[in-house]
Protein backbone atom coordinates (compact mmCIF):
# COMPACT_ATOMS: atom_id res chain seq x y z
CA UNK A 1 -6.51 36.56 -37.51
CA UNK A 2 -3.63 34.52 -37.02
CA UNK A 3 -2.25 36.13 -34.17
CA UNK A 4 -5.72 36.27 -32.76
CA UNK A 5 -6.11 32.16 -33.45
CA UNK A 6 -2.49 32.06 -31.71
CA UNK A 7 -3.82 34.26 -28.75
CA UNK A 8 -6.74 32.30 -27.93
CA UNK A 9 -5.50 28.84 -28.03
CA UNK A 10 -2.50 30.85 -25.38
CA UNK A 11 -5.76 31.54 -22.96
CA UNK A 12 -6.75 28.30 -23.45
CA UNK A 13 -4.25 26.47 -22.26
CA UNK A 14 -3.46 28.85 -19.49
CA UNK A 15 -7.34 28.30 -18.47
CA UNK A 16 -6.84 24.54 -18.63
CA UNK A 17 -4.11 24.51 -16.74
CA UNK A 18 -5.80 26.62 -14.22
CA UNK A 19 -8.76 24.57 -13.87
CA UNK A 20 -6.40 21.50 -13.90
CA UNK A 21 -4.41 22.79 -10.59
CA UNK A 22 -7.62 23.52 -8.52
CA UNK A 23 -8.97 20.00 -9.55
CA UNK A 24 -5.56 18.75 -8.35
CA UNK A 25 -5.77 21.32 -5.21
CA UNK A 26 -9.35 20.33 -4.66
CA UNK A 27 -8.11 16.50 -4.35
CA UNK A 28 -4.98 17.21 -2.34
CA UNK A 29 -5.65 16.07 1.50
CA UNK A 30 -6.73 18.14 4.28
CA UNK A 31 -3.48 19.71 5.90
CA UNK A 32 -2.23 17.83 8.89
CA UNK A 33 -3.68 20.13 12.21
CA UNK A 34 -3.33 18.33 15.71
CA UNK A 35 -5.33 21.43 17.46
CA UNK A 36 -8.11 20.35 15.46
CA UNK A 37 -8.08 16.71 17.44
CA UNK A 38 -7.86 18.68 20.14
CA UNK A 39 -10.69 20.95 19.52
CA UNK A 40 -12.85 18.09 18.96
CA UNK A 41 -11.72 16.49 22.25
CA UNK A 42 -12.86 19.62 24.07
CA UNK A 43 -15.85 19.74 22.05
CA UNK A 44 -16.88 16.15 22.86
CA UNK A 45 -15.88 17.03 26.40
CA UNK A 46 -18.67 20.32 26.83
CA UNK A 47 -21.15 17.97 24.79
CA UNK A 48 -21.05 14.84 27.46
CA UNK A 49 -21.79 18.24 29.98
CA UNK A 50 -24.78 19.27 28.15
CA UNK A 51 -26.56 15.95 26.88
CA UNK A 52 -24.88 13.04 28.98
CA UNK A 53 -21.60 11.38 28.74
CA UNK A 54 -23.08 8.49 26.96
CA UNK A 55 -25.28 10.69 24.13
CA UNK A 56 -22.33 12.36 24.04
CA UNK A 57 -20.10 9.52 22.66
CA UNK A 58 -23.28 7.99 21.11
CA UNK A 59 -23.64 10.91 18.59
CA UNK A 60 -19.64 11.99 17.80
CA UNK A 61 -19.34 8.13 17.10
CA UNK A 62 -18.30 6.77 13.93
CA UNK A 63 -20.34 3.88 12.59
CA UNK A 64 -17.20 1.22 13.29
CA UNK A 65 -16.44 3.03 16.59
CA UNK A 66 -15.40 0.15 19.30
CA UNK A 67 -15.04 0.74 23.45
CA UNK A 68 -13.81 -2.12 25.55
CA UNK A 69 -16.80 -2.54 28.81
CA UNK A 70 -13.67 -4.87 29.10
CA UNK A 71 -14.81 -6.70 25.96
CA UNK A 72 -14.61 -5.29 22.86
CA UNK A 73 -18.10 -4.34 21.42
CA UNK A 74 -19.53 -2.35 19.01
CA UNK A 75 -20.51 1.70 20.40
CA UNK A 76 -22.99 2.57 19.28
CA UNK A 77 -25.20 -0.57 19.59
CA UNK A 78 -23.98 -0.47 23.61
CA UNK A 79 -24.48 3.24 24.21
CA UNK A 80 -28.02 2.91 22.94
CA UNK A 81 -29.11 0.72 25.99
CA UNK A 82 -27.19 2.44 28.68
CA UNK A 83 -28.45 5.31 31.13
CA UNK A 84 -26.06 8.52 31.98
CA UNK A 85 -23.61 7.66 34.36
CA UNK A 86 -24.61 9.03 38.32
CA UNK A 87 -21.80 11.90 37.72
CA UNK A 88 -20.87 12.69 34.18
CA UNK A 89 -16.53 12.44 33.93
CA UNK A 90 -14.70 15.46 32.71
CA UNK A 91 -11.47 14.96 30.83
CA UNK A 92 -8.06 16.65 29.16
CA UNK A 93 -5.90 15.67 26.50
CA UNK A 94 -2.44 15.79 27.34
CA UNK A 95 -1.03 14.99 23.14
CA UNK A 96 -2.29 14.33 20.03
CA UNK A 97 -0.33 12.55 17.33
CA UNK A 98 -1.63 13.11 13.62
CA UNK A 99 -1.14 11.11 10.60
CA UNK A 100 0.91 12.61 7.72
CA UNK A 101 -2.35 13.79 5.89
CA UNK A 102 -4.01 14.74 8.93
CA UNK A 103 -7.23 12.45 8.35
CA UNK A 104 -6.54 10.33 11.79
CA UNK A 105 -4.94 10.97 15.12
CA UNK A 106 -4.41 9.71 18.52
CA UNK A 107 -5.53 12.17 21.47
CA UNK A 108 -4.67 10.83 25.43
CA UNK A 109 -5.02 12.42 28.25
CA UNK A 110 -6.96 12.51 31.92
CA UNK A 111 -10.44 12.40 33.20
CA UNK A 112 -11.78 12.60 36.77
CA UNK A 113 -15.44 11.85 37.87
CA UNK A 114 -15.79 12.77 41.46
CA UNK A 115 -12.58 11.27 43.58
CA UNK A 116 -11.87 8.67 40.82
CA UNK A 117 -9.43 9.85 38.00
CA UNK A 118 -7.28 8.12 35.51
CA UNK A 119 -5.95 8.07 32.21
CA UNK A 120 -7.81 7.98 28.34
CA UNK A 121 -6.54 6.91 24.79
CA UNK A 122 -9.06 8.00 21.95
CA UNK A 123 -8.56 7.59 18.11
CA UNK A 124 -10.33 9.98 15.70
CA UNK A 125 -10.86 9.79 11.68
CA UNK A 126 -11.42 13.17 9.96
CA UNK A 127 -13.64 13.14 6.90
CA UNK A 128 -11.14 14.41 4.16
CA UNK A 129 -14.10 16.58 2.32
CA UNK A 130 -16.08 17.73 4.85
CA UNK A 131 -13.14 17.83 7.65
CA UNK A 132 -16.08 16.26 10.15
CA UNK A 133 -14.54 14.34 13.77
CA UNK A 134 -15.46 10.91 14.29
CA UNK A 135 -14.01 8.83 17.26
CA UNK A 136 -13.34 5.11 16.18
CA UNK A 137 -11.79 3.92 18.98
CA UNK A 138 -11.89 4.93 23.17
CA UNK A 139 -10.58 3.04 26.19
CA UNK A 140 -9.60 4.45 29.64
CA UNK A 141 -8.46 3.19 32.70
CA UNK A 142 -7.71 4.40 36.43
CA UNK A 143 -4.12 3.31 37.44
CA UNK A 144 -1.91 4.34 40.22
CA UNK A 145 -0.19 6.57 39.93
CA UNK A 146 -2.43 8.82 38.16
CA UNK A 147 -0.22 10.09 35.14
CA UNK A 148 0.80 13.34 34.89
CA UNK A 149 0.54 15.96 32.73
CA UNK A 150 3.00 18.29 31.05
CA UNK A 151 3.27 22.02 31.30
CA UNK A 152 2.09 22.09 27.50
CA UNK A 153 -0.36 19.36 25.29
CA UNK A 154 2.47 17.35 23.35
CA UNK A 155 1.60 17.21 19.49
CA UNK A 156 3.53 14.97 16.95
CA UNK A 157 2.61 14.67 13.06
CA UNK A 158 4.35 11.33 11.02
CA UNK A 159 6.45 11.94 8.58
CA UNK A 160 5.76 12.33 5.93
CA UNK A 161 7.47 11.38 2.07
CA UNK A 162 8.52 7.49 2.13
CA UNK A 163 5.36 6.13 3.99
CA UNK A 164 5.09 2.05 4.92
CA UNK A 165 4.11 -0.71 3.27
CA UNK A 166 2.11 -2.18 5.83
CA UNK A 167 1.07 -1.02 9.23
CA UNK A 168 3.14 -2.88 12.44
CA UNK A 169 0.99 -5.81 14.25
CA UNK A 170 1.08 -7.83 17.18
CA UNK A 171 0.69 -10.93 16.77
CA UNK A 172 -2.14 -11.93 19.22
CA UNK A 173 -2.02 -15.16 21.28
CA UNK A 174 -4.25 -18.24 21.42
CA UNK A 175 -7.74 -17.12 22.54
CA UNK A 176 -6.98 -12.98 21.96
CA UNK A 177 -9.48 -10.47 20.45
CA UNK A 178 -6.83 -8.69 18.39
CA UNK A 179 -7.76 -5.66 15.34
CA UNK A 180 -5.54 -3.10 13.84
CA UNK A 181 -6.38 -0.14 12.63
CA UNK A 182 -4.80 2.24 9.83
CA UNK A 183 -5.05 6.08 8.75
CA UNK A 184 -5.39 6.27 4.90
CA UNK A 185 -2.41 6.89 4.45
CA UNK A 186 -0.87 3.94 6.32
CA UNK A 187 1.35 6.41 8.81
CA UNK A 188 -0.53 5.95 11.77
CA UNK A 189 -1.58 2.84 13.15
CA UNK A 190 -3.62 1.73 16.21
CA UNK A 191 -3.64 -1.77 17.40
CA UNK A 192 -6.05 -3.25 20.41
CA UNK A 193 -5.72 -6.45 21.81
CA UNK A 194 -8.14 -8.29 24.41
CA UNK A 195 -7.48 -10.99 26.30
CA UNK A 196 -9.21 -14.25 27.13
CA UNK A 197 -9.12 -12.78 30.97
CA UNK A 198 -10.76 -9.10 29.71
CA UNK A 199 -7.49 -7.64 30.53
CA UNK A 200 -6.57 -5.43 27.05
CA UNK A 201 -3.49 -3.77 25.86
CA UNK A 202 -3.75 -0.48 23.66
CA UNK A 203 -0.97 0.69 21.32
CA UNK A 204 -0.70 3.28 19.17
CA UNK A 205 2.04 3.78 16.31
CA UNK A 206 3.55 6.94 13.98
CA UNK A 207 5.13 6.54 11.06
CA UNK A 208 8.48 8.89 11.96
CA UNK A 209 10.34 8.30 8.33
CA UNK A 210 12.13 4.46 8.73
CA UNK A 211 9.55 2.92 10.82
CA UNK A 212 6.12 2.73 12.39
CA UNK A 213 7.40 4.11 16.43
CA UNK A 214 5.00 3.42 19.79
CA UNK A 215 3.59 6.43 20.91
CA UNK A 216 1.04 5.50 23.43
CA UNK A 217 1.22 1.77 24.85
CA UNK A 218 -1.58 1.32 27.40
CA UNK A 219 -1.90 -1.76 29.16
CA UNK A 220 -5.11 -2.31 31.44
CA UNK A 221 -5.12 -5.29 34.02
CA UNK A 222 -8.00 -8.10 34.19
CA UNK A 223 -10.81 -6.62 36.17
């Protein structure tokens, strides 16, 4: 009986144990995948095809998404009252930087809409238990020259280990509409700042191990 009592309380802590490490597993973070940002760039891409480029955006939207129309507003409120655009845009991400835990990242790329083309920036939040695509944050602009793009899409994940404090800011002038975002785990940072003429400036930070780096830095001109 005693080697029996001994036995049992030996599959009892092995059982624990077991049910401890898929709690722990469970918990862990969704493995860092830049093809999935790109996937769900493509996927809001065929969607704007199907529905409209502006139900499109309206229903991939997270509920804090922002677009600059050059102001900053709030996206889903302004898609609501607009009307599809006369020719819906088509578009191509050219890289995709990811977040250490893979729960944000930064896609950019191209779009054209009949002769007109230019350039995009779009930030996307993952949920970490049902791995669901949100954008939070879009702006594009049409600069010459158009930028090109590389013979393969670029994809960078932070580092990951030693992560920051505090996420990198600008410090906004007199009269600037200036907001920072952060991934949840503070290695990828986005930062957008509007100024008092509409003109805006876009940047976009990675953690890569000793500081938070500038990955994308768009700059759009007063209209």
């Amino acid at each position: 009986m005693r080697r029996l009592g001994v036995c049992l309380l030996a599959l009892s802590l092995v059982a624990s144990g077991a049910f401890a490490a898929q709690g722990r597993q469970r918990d862990r973070p969704l493995s860092a995948n830049p093809s999935a940002f790109v996937a769900a760039e493509i996927a809001l891409a065929r969607l704007a095809q199907e529905k409209g480029q502006w139900a499109a955006f309206r229903e991939r939207a997270h509920p804090d998404a922002v677009l600059f129309v050059p102001r900053r507003v709030a996206a889903r409120d302004w898609l609501k009252r607009q009307k599809g655009p006369v020719e819906t845009a088509r578009w191509q991400a050219h890289a995709v930087y990811v977040s250490c835990d893979g729960n944000a990242g930064a896609t950019t790329g191209a779009w054209q809409a009949g002769t007109a083309q230019g350039y995009f920036t779009t930030v996307w939040l993952r949920d970490p238990r049902k791995g669901e695509m949100r954008w939070v944050l879009t702006h594009s602009d049409a600069p010459a020259p158009v930028r090109e793009a590389g013979d393969f899409i670029e994809t960078r994940q932070a580092a990951c280990g030693a992560w920051p404090d505090a996420p990198a800011q600008d410090g906004g002038a007199e009269g600037e509409d200036v907001a920072v975002g952060l991934s949840p785990d503070r290695t990828l940072s986005w930062t957008s700042a509007v100024r008092a003429d509409a003109s805006r400036r876009v940047t976009i930070r990675l953690w890569n191990g000793s500081e938070m780096a500038t990955v994308i830095d768009d700059a759009v001109a007063a209209p």
